[in-house]
C-alpha atoms as a PDB file:
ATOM      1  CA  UNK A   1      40.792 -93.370  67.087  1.00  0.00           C
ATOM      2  CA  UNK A   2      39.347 -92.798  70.661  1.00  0.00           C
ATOM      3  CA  UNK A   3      39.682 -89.662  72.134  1.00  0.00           C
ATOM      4  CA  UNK A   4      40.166 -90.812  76.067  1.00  0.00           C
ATOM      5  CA  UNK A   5      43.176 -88.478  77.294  1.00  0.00           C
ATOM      6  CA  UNK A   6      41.677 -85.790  75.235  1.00  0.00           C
ATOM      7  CA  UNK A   7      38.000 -86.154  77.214  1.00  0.00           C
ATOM      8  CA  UNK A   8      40.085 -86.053  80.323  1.00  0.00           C
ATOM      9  CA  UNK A   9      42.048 -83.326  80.054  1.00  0.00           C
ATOM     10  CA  UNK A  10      39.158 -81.218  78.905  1.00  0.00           C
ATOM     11  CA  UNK A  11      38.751 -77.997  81.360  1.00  0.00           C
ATOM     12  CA  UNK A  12      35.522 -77.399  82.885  1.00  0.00           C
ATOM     13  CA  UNK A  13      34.265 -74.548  80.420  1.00  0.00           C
ATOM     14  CA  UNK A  14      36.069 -76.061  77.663  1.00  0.00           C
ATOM     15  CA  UNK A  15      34.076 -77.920  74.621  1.00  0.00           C
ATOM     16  CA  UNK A  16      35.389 -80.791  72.555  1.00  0.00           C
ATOM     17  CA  UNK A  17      34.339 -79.576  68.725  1.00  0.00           C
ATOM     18  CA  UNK A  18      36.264 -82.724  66.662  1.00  0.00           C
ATOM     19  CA  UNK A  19      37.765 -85.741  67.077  1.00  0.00           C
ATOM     20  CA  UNK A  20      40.352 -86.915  64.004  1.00  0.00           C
ATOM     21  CA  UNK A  21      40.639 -90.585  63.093  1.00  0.00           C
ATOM     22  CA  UNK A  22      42.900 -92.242  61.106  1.00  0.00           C
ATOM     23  CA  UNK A  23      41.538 -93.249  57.235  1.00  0.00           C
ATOM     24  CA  UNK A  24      41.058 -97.266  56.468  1.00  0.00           C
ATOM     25  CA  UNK A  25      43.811 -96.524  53.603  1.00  0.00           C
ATOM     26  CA  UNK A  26      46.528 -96.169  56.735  1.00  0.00           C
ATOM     27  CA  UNK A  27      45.379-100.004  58.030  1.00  0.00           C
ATOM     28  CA  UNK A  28      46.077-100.823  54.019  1.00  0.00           C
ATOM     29  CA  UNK A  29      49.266 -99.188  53.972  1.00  0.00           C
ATOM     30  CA  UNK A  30      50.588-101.255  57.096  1.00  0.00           C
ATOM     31  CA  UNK A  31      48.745-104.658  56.096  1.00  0.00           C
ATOM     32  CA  UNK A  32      50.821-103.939  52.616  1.00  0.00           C
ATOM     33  CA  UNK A  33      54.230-103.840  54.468  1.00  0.00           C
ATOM     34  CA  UNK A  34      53.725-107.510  55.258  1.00  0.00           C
ATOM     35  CA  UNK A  35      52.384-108.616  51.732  1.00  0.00           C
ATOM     36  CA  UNK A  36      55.512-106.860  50.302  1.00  0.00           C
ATOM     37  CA  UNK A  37      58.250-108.390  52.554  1.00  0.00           C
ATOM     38  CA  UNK A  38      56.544-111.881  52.372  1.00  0.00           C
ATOM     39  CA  UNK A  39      56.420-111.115  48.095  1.00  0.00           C
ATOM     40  CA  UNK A  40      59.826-110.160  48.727  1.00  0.00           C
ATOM     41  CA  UNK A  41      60.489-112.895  50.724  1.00  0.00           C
ATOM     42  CA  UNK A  42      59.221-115.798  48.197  1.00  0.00           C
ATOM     43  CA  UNK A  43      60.889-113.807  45.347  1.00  0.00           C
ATOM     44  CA  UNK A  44      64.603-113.994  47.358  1.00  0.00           C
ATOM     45  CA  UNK A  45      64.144-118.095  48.087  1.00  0.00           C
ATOM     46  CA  UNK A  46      62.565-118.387  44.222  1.00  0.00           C
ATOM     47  CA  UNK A  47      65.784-116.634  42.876  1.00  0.00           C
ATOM     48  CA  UNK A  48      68.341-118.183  45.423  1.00  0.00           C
ATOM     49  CA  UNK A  49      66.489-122.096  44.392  1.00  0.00           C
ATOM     50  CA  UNK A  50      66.922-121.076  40.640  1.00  0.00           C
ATOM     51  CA  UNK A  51      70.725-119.652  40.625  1.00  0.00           C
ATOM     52  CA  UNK A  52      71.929-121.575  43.370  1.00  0.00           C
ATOM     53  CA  UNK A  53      73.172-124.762  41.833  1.00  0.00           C
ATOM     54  CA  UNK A  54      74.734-122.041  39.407  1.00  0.00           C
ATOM     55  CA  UNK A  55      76.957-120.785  41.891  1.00  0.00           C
ATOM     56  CA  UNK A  56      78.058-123.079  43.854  1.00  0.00           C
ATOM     57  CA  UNK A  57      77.732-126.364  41.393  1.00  0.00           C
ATOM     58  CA  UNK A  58      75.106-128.169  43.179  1.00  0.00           C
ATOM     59  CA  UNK A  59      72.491-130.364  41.748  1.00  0.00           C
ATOM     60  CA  UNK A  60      69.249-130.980  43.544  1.00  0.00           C
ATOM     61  CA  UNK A  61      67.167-133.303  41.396  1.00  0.00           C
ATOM     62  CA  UNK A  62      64.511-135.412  43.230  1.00  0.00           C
ATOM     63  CA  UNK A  63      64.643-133.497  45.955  1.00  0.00           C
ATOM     64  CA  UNK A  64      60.838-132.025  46.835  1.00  0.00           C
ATOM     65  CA  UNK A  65      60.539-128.396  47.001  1.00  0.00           C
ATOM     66  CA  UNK A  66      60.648-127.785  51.194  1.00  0.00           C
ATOM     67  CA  UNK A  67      63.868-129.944  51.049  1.00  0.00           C
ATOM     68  CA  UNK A  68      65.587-127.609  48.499  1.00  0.00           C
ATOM     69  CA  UNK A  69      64.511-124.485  50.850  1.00  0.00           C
ATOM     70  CA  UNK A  70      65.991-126.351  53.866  1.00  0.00           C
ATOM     71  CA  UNK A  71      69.290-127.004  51.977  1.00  0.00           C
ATOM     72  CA  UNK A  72      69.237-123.505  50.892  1.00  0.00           C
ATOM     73  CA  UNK A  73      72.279-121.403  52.249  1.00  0.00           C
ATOM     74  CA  UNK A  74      71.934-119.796  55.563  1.00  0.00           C
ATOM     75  CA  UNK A  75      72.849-116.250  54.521  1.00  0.00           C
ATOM     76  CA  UNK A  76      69.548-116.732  51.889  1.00  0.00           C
ATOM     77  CA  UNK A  77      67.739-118.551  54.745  1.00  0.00           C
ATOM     78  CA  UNK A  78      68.491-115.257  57.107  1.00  0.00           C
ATOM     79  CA  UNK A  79      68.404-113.171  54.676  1.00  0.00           C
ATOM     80  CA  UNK A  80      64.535-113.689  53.220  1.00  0.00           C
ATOM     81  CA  UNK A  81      63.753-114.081  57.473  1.00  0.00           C
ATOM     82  CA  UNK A  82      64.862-110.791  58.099  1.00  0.00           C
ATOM     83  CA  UNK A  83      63.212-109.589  55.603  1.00  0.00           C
ATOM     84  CA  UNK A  84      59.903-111.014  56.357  1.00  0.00           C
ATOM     85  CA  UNK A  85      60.528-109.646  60.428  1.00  0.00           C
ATOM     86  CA  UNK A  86      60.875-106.218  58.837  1.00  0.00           C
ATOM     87  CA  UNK A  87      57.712-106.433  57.281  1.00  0.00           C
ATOM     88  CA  UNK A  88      55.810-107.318  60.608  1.00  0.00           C
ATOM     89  CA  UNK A  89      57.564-104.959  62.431  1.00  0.00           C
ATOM     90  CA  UNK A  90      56.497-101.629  60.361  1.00  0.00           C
ATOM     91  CA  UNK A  91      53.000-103.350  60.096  1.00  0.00           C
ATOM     92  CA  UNK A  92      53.264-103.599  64.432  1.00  0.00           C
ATOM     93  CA  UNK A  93      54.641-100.011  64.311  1.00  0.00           C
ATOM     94  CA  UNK A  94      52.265 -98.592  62.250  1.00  0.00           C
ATOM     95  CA  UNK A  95      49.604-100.316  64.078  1.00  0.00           C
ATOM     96  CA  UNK A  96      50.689 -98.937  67.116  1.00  0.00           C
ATOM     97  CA  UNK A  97      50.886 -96.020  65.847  1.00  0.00           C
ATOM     98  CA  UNK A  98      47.281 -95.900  64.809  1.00  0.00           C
ATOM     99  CA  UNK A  99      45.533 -96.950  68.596  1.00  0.00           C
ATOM    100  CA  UNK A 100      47.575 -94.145  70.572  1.00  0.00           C
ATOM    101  CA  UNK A 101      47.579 -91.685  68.546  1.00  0.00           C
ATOM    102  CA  UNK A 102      44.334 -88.651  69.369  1.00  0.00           C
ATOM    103  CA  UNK A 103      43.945 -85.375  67.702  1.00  0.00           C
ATOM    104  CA  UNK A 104      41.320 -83.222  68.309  1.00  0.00           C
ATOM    105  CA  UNK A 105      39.923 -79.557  68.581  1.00  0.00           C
ATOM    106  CA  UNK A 106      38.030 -78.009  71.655  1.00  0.00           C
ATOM    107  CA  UNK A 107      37.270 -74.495  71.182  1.00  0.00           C
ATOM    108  CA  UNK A 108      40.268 -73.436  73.064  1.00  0.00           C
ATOM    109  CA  UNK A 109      43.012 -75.768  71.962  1.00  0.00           C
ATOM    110  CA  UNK A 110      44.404 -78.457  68.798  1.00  0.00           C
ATOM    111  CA  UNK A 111      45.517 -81.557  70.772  1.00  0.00           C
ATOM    112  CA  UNK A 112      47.782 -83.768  69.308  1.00  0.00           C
ATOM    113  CA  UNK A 113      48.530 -86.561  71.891  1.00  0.00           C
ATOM    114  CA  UNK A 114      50.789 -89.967  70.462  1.00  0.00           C
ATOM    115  CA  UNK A 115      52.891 -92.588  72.621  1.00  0.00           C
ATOM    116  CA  UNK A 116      52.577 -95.837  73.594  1.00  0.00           C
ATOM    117  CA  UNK A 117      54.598 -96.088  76.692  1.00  0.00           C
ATOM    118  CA  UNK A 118      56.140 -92.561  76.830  1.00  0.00           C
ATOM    119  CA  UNK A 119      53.432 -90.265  75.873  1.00  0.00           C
ATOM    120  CA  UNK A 120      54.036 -86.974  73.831  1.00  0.00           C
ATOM    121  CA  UNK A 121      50.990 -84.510  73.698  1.00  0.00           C
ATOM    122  CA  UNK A 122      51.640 -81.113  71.866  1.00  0.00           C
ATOM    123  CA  UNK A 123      48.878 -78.841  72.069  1.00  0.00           C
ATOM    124  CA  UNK A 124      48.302 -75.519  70.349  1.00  0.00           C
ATOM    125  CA  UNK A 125      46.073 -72.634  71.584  1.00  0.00           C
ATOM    126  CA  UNK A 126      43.309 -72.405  69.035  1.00  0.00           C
ATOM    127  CA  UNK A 127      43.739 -67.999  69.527  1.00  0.00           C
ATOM    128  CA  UNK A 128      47.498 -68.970  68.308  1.00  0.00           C
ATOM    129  CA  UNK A 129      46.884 -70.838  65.279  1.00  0.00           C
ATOM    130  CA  UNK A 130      47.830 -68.551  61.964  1.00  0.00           C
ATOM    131  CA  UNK A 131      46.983 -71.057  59.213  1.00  0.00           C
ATOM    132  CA  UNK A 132      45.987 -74.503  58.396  1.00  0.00           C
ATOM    133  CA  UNK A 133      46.938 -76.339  55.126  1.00  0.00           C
ATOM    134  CA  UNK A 134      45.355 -79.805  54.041  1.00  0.00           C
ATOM    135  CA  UNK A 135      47.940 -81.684  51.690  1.00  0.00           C
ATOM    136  CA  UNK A 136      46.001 -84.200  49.473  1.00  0.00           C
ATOM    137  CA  UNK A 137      47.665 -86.457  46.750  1.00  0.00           C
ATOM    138  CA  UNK A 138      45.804 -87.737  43.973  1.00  0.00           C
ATOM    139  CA  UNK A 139      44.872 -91.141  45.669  1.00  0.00           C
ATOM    140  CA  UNK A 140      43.875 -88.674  48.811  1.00  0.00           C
ATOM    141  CA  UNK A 141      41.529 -86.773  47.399  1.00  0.00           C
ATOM    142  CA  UNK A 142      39.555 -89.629  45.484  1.00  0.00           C
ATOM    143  CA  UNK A 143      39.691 -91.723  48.732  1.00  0.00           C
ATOM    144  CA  UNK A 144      38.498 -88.770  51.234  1.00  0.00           C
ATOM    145  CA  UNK A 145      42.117 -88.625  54.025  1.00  0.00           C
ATOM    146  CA  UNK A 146      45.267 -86.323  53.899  1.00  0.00           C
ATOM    147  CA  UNK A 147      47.653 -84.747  56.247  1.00  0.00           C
ATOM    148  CA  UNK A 148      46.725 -81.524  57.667  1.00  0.00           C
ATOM    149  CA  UNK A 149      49.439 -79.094  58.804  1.00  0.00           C
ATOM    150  CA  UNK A 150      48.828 -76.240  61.435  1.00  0.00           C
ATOM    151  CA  UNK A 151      51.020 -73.257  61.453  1.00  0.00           C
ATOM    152  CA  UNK A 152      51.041 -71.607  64.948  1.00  0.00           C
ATOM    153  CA  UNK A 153      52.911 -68.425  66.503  1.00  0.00           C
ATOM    154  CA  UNK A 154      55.930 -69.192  67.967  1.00  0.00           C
ATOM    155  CA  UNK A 155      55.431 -73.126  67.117  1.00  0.00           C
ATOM    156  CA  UNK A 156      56.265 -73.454  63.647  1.00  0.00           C
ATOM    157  CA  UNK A 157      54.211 -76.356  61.473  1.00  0.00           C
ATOM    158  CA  UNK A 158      52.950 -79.025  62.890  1.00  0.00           C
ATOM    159  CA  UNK A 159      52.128 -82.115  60.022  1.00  0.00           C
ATOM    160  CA  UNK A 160      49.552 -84.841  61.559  1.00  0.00           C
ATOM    161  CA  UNK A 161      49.516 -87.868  60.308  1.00  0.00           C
ATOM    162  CA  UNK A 162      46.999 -89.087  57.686  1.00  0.00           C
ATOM    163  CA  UNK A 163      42.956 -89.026  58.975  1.00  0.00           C
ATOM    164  CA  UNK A 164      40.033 -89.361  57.199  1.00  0.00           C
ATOM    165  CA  UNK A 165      37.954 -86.147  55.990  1.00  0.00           C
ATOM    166  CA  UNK A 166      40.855 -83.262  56.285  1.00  0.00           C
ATOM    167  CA  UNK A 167      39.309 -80.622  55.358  1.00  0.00           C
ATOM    168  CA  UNK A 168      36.418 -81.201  57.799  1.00  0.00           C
ATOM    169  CA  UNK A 169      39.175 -81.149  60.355  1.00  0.00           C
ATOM    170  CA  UNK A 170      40.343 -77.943  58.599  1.00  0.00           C
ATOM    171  CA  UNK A 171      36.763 -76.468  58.714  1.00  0.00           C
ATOM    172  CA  UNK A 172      36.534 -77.498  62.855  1.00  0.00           C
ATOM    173  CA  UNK A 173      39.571 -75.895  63.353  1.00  0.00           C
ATOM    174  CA  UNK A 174      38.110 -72.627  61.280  1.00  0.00           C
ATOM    175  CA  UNK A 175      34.786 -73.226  63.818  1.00  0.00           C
ATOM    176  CA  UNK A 176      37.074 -73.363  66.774  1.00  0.00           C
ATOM    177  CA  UNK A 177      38.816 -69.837  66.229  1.00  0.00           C
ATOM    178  CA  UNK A 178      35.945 -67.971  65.099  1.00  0.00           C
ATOM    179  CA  UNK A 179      34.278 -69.053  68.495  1.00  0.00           C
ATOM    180  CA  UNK A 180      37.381 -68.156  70.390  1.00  0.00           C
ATOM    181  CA  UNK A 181      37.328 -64.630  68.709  1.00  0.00           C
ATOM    182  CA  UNK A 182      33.796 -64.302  70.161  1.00  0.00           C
ATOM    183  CA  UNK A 183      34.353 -65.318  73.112  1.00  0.00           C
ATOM    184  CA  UNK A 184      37.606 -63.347  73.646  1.00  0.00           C
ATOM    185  CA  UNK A 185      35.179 -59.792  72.342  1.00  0.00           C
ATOM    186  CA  UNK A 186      32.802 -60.750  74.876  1.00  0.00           C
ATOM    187  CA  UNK A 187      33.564 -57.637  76.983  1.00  0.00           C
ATOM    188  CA  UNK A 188      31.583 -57.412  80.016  1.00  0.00           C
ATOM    189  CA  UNK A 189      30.819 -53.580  80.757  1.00  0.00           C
ATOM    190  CA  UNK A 190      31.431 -52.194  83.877  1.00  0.00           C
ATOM    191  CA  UNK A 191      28.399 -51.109  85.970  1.00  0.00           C
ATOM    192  CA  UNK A 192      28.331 -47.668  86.108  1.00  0.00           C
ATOM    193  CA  UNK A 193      28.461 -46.136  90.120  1.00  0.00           C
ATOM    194  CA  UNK A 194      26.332 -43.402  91.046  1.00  0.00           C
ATOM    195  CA  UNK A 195      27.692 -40.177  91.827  1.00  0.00           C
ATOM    196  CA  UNK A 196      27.789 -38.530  94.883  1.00  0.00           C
END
């Protein structure tokens, strides 16, 4: 995950503390999307080549196996093609998904920027964050990723997506307000005048 509108937006005073990325386990997820439709996808033309002649009476002995597929009926045909499209497409999505999505923490803000084309970038002062929860399955914890959700005043719960080492995110977020607090009890003391 690169970090390139968060590096840009970054104020002058402003320090970048931690940049999410996304776990390998989400590239697994979407590259099992297409072994699952094109499973799927064998399993429908298997089952239609099988049951088939059953239905409709037909009898295709001597025939080799790509001419039986091409004889197959064209609802099957469209059927197991769709299918296997849907499968690419949520592996494309996810994908996607992955390379324009940043999240980060400076010591004055959480940045949560995702969008290919239209680009939606919610940000929550670091002084306005009340909690933040790591959610962890069992697979999550063995593995190392999770989702992390940020509660903030007056913006609810915010879930981001699954990244790699949550609770170190947790812990920069933790870093991030304690060195806001100091910064906001900085108080400079006036000078005192003399008196006349």
């Amino acid at each position: 995950m690169n970090a390139d509108y968060i590096r840009q937006s970054l104020s002058d005073d402003e320090e970048l503390i931690h940049i999410a990325r996304f776990h390998w386990m989400y590239v697994v997820g979407a590259c099992m999307n297409v072994l699952f439709s094109f499973a799927l996808t064998i399993f429908i033309i298997v089952m239609a080549l099988k049951f088939e002649p059953l239905i409709f009476g037909t009898v295709n002995q001597g025939v080799g196996f790509t001419d039986q597929v091409m004889n197959l009926h064209a609802g099957v045909k469209i059927l197991a093609f769709f299918i296997f499209v849907m499968g690419l497409l949520k592996f494309a999505q996810m994908m996607i998904i992955k390379a324009t999505t940043e999240i980060g923490v400076t010591d004055i803000r959480l940045v949560y920027k995702r969008g290919l084309v239209a680009r939606a970038v919610g940000e929550i002062n670091i002084d306005r964050v009340e909690g933040v929860n790591v959610l962890q399955g069992i697979l999550g914890r063995m593995l190392g990723y999770g989702r992390v959700m940020v509660r903030g005043m007056g913006v609810g719960e915010v879930i981001l997506p699954p990244i790699a080492q949550p609770i170190r995110f947790k812990k920069a977020i933790e870093h991030a307000r304690t060195k806001a607090k100091k910064k906001n009890n900085m108080v400079v003391m006036p000078t005192a005048t003399p008196e006349q």
